[in-house]
C-alpha atoms as a PDB file:
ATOM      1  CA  UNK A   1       1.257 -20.524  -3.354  1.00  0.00           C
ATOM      2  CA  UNK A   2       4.518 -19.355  -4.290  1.00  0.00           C
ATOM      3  CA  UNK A   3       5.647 -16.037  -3.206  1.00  0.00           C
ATOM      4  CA  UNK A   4       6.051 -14.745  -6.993  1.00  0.00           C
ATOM      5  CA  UNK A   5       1.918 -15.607  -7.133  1.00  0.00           C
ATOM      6  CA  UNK A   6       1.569 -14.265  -3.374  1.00  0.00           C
ATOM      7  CA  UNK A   7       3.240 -10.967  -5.037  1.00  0.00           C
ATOM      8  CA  UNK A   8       1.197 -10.999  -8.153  1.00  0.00           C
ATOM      9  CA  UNK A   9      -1.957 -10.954  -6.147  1.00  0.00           C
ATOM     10  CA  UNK A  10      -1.610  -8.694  -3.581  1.00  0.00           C
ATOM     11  CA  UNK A  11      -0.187  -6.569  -6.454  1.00  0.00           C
ATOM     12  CA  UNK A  12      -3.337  -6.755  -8.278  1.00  0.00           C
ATOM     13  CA  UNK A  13      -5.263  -5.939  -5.152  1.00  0.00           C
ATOM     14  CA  UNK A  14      -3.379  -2.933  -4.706  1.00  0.00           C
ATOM     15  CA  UNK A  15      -3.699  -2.183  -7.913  1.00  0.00           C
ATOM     16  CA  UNK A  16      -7.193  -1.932  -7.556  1.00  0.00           C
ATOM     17  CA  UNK A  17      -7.374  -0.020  -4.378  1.00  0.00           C
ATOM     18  CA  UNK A  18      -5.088   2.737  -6.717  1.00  0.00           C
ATOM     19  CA  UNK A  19      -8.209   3.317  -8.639  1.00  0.00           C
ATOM     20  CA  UNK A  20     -10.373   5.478  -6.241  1.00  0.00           C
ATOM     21  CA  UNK A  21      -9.481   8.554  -4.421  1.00  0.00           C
ATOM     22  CA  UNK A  22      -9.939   7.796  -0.249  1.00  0.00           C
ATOM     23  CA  UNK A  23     -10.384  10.535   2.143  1.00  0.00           C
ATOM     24  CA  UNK A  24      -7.490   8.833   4.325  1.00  0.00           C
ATOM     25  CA  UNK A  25      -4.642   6.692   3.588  1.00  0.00           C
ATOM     26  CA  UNK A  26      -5.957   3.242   3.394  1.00  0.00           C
ATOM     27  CA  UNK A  27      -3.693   1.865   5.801  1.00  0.00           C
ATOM     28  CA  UNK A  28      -6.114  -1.013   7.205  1.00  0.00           C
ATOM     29  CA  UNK A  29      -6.863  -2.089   3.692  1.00  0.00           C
ATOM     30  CA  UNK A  30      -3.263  -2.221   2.411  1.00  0.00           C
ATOM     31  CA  UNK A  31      -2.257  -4.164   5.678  1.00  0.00           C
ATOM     32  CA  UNK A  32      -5.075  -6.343   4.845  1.00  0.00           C
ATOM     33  CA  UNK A  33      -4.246  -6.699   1.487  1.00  0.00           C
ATOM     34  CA  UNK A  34      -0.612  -7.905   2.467  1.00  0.00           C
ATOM     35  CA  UNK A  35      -1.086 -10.491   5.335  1.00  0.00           C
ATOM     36  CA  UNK A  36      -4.083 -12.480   3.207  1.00  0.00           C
ATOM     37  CA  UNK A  37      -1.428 -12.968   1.073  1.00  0.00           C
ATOM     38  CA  UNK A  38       1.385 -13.544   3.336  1.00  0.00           C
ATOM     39  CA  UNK A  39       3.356 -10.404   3.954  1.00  0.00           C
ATOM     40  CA  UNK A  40       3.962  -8.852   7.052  1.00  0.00           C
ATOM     41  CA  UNK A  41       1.983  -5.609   7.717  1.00  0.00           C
ATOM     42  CA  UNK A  42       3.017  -2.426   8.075  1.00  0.00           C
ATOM     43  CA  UNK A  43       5.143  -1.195  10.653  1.00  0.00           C
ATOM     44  CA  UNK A  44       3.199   0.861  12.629  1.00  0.00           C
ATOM     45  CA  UNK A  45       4.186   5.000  11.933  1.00  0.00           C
ATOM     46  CA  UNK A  46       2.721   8.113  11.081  1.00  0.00           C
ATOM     47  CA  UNK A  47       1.785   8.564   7.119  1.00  0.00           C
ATOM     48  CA  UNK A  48       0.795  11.975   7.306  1.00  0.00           C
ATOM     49  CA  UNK A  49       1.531  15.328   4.631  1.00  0.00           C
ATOM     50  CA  UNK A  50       0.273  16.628   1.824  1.00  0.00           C
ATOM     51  CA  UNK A  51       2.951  14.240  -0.190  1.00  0.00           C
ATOM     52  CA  UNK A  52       4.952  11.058   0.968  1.00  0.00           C
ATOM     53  CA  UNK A  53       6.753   8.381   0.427  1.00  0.00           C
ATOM     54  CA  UNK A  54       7.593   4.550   2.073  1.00  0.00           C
ATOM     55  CA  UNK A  55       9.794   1.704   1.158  1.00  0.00           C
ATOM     56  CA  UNK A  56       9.817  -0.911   3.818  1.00  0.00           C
ATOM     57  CA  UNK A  57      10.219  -4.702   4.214  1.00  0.00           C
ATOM     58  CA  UNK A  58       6.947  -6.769   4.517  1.00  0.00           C
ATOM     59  CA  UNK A  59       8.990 -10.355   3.863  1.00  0.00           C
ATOM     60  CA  UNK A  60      11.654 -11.929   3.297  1.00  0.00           C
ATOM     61  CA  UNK A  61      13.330 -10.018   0.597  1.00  0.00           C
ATOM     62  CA  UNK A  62      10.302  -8.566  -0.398  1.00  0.00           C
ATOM     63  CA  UNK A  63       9.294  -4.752   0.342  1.00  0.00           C
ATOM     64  CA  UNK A  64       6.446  -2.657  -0.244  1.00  0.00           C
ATOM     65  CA  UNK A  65       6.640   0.939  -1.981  1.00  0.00           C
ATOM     66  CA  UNK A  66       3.516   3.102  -0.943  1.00  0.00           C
ATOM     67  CA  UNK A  67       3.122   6.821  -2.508  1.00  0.00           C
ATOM     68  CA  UNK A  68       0.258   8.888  -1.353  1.00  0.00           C
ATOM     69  CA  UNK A  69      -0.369  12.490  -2.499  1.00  0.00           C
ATOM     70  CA  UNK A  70      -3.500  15.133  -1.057  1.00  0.00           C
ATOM     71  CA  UNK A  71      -5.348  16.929  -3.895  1.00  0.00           C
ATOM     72  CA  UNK A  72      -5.446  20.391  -2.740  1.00  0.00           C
ATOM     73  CA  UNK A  73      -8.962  20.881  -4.025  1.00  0.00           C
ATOM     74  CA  UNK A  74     -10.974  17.742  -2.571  1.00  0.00           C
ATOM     75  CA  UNK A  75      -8.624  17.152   0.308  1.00  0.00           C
ATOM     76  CA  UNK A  76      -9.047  12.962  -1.032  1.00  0.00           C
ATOM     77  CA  UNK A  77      -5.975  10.969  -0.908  1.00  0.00           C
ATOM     78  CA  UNK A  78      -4.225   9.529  -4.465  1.00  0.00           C
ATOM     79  CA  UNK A  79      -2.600   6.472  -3.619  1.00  0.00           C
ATOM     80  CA  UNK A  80       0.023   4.025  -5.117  1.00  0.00           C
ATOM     81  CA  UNK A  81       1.231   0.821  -3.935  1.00  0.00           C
ATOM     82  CA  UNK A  82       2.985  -2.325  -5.363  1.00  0.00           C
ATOM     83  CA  UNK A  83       5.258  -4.586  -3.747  1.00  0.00           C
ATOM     84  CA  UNK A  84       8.545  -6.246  -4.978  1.00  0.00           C
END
């Protein structure tokens, strides 16, 4: 696969994983999501806060940009992730 298809994919899995509120950050499923389709996982931090926002390098050239906010009222995780 070429890495514009690799990109496409793991975008649309993302994209799916966007749709539903998690009680946690998905962090295994996102990792997951990038290595079956050929990225490098996340480095391994802290993703913590009400509100936050990453921008690293899973590839060559290619980088990940992960949003996450807490709803106040259901304490579930929103979260947004593409690469590019």
């Amino acid at each position: 696969m070429t890495n514009k298809q690799n990109k496409r994919n793991a975008n649309n899995a993302l994209s799916e994983l966007s749709k539903v509120y998690h009680n946690s950050i998905p962090l295994a499923d996102i990792d997951g999501i990038l290595t079956a389709n050929g990225f490098n996982a996340l480095e391994p931090a802290i993703y913590c806060g009400r509100e936050g926002r990453s921008h690293e390098s899973v590839g060559n050239g290619v980088f990940i940009s992960l949003t996450w906010y807490k709803m106040e009222l259901t304490g579930r995780y929103e979260v947004v992730a593409y690469v590019s």
